[in-house]
Protein backbone atom coordinates (compact mmCIF):
# COMPACT_ATOMS: atom_id res chain seq x y z
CA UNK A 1 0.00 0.00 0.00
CA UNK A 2 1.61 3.50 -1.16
CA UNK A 3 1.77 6.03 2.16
CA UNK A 4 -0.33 8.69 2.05
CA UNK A 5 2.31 11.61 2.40
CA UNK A 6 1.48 15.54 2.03
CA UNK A 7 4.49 16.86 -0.44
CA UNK A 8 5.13 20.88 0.66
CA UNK A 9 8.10 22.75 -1.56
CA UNK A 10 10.12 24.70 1.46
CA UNK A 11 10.34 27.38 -0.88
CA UNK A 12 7.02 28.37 -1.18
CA UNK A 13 6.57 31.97 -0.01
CA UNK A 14 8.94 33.37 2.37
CA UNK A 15 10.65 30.15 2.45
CA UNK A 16 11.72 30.34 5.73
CA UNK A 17 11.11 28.70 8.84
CA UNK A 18 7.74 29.11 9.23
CA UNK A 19 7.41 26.83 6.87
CA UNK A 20 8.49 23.73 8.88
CA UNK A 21 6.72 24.66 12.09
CA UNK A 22 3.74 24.78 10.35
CA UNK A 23 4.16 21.72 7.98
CA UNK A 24 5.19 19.47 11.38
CA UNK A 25 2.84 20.85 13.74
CA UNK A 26 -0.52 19.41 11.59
CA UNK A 27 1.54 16.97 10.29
CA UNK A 28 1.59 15.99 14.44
CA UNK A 29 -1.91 17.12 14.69
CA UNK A 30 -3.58 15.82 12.02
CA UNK A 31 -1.47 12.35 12.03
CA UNK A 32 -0.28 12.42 8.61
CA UNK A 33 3.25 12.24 7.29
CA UNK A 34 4.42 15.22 5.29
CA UNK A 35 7.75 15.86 3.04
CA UNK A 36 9.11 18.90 3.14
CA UNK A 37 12.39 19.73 1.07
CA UNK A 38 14.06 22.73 -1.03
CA UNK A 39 14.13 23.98 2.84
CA UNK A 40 15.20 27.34 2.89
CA UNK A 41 16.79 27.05 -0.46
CA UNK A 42 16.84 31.11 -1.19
CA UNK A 43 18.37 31.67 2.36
CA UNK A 44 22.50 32.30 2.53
CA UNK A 45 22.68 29.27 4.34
CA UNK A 46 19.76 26.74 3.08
CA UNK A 47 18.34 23.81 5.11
CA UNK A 48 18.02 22.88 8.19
CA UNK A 49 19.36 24.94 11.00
CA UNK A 50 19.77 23.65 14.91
CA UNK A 51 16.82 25.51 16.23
CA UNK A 52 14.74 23.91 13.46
CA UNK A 53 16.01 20.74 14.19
CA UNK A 54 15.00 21.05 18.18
CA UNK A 55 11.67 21.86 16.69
CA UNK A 56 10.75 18.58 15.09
CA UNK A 57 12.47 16.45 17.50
CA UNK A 58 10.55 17.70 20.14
CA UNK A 59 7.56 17.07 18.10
CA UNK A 60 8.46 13.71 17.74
CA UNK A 61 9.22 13.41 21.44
CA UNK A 62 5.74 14.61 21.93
CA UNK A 63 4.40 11.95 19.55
CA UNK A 64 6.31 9.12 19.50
CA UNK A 65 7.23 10.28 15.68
CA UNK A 66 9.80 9.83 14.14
CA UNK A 67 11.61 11.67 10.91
CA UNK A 68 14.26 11.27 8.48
CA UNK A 69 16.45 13.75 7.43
CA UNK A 70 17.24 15.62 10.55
CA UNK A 71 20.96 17.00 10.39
CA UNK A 72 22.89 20.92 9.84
CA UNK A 73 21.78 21.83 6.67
CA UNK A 74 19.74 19.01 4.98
CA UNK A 75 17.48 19.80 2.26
CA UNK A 76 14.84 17.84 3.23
CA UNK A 77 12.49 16.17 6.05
CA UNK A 78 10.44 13.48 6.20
CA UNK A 79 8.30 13.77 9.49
CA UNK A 80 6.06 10.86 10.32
CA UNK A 81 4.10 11.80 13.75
CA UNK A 82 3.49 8.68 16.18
CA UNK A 83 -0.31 8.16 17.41
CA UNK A 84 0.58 8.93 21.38
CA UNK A 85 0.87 12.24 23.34
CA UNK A 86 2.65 12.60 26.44
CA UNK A 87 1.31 14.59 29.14
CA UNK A 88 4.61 16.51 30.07
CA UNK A 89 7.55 17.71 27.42
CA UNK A 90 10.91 18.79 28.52
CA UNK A 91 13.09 21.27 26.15
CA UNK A 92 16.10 22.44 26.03
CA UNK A 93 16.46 24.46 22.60
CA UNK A 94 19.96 25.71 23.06
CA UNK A 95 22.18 28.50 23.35
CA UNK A 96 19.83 31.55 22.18
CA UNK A 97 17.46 29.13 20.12
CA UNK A 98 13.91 30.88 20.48
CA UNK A 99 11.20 29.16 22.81
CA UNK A 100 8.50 31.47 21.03
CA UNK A 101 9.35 29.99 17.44
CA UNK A 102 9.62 25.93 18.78
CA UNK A 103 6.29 26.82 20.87
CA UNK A 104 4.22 27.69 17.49
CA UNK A 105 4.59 24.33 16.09
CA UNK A 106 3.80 22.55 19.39
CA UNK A 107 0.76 24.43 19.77
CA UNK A 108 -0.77 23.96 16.86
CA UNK A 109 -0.18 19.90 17.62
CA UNK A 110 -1.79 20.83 20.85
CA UNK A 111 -4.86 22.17 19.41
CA UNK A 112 -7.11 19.21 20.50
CA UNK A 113 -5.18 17.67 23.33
CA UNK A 114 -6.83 15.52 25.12
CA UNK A 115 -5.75 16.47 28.46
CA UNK A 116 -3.45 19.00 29.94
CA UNK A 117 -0.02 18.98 28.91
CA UNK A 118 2.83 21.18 30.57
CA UNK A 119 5.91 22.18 28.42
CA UNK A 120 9.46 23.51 29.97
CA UNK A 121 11.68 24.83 27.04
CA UNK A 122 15.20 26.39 27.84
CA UNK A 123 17.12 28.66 25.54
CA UNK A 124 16.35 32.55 24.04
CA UNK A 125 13.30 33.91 25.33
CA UNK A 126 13.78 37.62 23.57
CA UNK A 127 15.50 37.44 20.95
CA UNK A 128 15.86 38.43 17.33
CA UNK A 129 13.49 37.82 14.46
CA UNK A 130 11.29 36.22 17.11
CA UNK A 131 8.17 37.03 19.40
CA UNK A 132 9.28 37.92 22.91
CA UNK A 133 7.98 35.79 25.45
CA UNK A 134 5.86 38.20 26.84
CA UNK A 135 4.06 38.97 23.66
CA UNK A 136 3.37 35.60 23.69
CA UNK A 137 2.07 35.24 26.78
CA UNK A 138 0.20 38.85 26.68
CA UNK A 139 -1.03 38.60 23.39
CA UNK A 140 -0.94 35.40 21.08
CA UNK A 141 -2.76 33.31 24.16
CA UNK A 142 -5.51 35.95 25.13
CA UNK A 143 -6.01 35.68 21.30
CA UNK A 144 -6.17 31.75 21.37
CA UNK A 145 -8.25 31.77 24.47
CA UNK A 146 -11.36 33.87 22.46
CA UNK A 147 -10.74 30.66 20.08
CA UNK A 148 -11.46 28.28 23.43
CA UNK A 149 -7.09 27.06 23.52
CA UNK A 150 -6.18 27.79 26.92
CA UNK A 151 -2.55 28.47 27.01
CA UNK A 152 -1.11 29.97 29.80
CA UNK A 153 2.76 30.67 29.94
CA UNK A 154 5.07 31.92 32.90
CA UNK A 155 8.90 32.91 32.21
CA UNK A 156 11.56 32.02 34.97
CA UNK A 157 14.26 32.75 33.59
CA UNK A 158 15.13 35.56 30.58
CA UNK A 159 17.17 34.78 27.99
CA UNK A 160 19.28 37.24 25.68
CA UNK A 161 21.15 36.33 22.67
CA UNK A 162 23.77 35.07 22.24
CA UNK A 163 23.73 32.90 25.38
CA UNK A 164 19.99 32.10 26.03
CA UNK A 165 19.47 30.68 29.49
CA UNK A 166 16.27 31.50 29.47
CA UNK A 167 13.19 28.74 30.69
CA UNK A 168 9.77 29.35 30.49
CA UNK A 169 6.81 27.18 31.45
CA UNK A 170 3.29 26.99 29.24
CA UNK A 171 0.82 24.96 30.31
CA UNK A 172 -2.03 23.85 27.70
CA UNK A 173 -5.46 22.83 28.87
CA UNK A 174 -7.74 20.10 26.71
CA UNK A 175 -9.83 22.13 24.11
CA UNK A 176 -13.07 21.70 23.42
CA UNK A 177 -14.54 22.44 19.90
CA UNK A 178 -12.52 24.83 18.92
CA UNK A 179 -14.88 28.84 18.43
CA UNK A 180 -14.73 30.49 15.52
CA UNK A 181 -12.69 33.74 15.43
CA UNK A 182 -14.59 37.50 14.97
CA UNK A 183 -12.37 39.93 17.29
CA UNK A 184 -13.28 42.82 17.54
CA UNK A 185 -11.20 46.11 17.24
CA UNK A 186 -10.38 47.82 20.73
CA UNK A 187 -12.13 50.62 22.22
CA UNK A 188 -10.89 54.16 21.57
CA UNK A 189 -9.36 54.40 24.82
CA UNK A 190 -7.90 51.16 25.08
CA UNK A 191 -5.46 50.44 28.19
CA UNK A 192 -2.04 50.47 27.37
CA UNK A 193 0.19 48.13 29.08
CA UNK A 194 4.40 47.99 28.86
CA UNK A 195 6.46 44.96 29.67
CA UNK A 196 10.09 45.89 30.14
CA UNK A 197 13.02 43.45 31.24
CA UNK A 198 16.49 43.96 31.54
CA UNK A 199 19.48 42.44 32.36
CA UNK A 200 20.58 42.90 35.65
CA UNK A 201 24.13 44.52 34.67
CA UNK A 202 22.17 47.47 32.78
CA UNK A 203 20.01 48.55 35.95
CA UNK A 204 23.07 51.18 36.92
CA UNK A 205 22.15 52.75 33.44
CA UNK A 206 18.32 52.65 34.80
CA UNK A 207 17.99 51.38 31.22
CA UNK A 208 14.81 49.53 31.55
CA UNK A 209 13.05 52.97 33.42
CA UNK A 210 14.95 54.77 29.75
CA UNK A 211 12.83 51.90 27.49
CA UNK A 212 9.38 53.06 29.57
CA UNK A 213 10.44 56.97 29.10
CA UNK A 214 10.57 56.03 25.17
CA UNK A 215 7.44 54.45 25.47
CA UNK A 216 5.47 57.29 26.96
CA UNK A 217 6.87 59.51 24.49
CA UNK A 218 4.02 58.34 22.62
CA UNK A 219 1.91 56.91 25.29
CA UNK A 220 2.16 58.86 28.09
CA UNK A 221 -0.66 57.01 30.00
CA UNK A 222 1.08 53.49 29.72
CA UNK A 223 1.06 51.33 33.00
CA UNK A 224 4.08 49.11 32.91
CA UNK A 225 6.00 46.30 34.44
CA UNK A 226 9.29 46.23 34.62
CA UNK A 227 12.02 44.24 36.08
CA UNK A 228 16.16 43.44 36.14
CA UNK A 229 16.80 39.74 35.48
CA UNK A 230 19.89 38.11 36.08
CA UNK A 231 20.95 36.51 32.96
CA UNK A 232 23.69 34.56 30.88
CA UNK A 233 23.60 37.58 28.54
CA UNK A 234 23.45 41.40 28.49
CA UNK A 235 19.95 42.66 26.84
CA UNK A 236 16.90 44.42 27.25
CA UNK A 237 13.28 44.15 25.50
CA UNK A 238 9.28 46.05 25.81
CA UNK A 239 6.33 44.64 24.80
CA UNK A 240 3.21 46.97 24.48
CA UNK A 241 -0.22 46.39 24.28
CA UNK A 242 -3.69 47.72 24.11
CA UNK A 243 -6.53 45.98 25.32
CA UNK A 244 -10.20 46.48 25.77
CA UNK A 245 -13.66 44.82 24.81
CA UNK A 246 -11.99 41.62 24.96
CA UNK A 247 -9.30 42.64 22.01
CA UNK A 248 -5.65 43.05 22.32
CA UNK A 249 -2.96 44.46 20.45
CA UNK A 250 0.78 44.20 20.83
CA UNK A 251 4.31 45.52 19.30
CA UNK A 252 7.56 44.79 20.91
CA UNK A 253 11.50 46.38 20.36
CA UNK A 254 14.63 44.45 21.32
CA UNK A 255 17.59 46.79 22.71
CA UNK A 256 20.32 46.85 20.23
CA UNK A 257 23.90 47.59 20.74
CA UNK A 258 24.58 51.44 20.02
CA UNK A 259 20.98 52.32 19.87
CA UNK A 260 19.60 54.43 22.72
CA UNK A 261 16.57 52.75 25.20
CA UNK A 262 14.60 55.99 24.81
CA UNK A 263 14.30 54.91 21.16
CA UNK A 264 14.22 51.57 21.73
CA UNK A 265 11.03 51.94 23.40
CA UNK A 266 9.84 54.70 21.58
CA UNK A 267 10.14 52.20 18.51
CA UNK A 268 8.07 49.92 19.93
CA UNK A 269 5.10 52.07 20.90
CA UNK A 270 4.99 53.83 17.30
CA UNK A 271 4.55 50.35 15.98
CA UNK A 272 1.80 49.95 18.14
CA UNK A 273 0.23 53.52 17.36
CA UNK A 274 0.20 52.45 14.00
CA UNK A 275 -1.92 49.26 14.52
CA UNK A 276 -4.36 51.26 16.72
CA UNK A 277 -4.75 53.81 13.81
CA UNK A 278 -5.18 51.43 11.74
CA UNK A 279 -8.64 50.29 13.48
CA UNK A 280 -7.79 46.83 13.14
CA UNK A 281 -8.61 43.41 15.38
CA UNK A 282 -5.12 41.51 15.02
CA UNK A 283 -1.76 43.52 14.64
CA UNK A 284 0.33 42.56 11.99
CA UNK A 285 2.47 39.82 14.54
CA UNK A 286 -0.18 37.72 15.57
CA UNK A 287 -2.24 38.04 12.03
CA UNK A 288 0.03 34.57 10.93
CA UNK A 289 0.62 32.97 14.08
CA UNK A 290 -3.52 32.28 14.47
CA UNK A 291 -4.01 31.50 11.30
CA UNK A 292 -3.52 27.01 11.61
CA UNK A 293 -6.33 27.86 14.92
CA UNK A 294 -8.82 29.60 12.27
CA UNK A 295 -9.06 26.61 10.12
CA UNK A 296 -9.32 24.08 12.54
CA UNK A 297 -11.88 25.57 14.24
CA UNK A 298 -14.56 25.22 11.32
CA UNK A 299 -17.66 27.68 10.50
CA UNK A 300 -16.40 31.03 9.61
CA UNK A 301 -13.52 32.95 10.78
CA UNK A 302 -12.03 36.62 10.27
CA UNK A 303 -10.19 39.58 11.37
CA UNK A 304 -9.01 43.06 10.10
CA UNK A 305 -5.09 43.29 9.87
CA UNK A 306 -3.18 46.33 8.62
CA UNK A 307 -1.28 44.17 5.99
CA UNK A 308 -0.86 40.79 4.98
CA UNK A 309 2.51 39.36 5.83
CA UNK A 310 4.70 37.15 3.74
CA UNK A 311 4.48 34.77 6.66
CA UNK A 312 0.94 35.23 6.87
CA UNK A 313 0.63 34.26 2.76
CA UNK A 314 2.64 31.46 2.85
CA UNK A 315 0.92 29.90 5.87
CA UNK A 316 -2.55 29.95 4.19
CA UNK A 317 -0.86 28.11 1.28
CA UNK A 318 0.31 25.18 3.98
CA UNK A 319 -2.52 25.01 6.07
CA UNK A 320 -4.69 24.40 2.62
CA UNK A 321 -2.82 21.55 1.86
CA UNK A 322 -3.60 20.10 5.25
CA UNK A 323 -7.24 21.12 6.34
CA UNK A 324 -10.76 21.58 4.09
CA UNK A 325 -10.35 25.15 4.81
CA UNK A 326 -10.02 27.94 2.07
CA UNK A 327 -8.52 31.62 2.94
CA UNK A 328 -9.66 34.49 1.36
CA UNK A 329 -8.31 37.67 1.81
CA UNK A 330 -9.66 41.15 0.83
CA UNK A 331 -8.89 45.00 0.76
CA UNK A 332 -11.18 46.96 3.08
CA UNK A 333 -10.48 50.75 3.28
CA UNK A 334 -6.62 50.90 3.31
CA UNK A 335 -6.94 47.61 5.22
CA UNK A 336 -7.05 43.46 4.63
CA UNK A 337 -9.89 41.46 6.18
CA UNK A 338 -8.86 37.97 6.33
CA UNK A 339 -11.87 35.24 6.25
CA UNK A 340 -11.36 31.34 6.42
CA UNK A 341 -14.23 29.34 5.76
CA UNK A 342 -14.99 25.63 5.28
CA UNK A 343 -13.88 24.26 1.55
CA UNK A 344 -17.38 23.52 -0.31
């Protein structure tokens, strides 16, 4: 009997990693095998990289799967999940690895667990090219909850680039039918929230009160959090959010070497006063991360983004290989509402 084995090109779209993590996670999900090669074939360095590696074997820890192909810089994966799902996963990504990227292919396998399941990953927790973890846990899973995924994630330890050291815990509670997804937009007064950390050896340069100051440059009502963290490396981050009528927005700015905090977290909030202009329901971040949760969660989904992301485009090509779901994505006064609905 030939296997039954979904063929994805990991060169569609942006080509990136995104492409993997979604690819794996239904793969896990949904229990069928899937190919995936060309891997990042228009990147400087094509294939597999270490943190995508951690990502699939910790899939197929969490499965009993197994998959072929896993080395530095191969082409191509075959990922075949295993029928089981343990209760409790252990991970330890590595050096500055990102927990936010390795957690968006395990939640989407998690998306009807059948009972709670509690996840420990070491490694980066804000770093580049990634979510920080408190966007994650102050945005993406108030998101997921309106969807009826209860995700809830606490951070012991930060973790800068390029040593990581960070751990974080998430804890996932069994689904029931996954809800549809309408947000709405938030409120004209929204509350806006800050989330500053900092590594401990910057707090004589009061550098995470300097990331708030940028912050209220254009917010000058924000409430914030902040906090020094001893950790492996030296770093700061801010995550902002409005929230209000049940919807939440976020942006977040990493500190960079030779760029001032002030501007730093200045940077941030303009990229959130530019979602809030926009009058929209998902910022630009989240608008590809939820997109796997739309179509699995039948009837009729949408939201209103600002634009449609590369990442955003190329996941609606995967998850339509996967799922009877169709995307469809329109312009709406300077704006993109994004609809799935059932195939038929």
């Amino acid at each position: 009997m030939t296997e039954h084995i979904i063929h994805i090109d990991g060169s569609l779209g942006e080509g990136g990693g995104q492409v993997l993590r979604t690819a794996t996670g239904l793969s896990s999900l949904l229990k069928i095998p899937v190919r995936v090669d060309n891997i990042r074939a228009s990147r400087p360095r094509p294939g597999l990289a270490a943190q995508h590696m951690t990502g699939i074997k910790a899939l197929c820890r969490l499965t009993g799967g197994t998959a072929e192909g896993l080395s530095v810089g191969s082409e191509e994966v075959i990922f075949r999940p295993g029928g089981g799902q343990k209760a409790r996963l252990d991970i330890d990504v590595g050096t500055a690895g990102s927990v936010t990227l390795i957690l968006q292919g395990l939640l989407v396998a998690l998306a009807r667990a059948p009972g709670r399941v509690r996840l420990t990953l070491r490694g980066g927790t804000d770093v580049g090219w990634s979510p920080p973890f408190h966007y994650f846990s102050r945005v993406l899973c108030p998101l997921l909850a309106q969807m009826g995924i209860p995700v809830k994630g606490r951070l012991i330890r930060t973790g800068f680039y390029p040593k990581g050291g960070g751990e974080v815990e998430v804890a996932v509670t069994a689904p029931g039918p996954l809800q549809p997804f309408r947000p709405a937009s938030p409120p004209a007064a929204p509350a806006i929230r800050a989330f500053v950390v900092a590594s401990e050896d910057l707090r004589k340069a009061r550098v995470a009160e300097r990331l708030l100051r940028g912050a209220r440059s254009i917010f000058p009502e924000i409430k914030a959090e902040r906090e020094y963290r001893s950790c492996l490396s030296t770093g700061c981050s801010i995550v902002v959010t409005a929230s209000g009528g049940g919807a939440v927005l976020g942006a977040d700015s990493l500190g960079e070497k030779g760029t001032r905090a002030e501007e730093v977290g200045a940077r941030a909030a303009a990229r959130l006063a530019e979602e809030l202009a926009s009058d929209v329901s998902v910022d630009e971040w989240a608008s590809d991360q939820i997109l796997p949760f739309l179509a699995l969660a039948g009837g009729e989904s949408s939201f209103l983004a600002r634009t449609l992301t590369r990442h955003a485009e190329t996941n609606m090509r995967i998850i339509e290989r996967f799922l009877p779901a169709r995307f469809r994505v329109q312009e709406v006064g300077g704006k993109v509402r994004v609809s799935c609905l059932p195939k038929g």
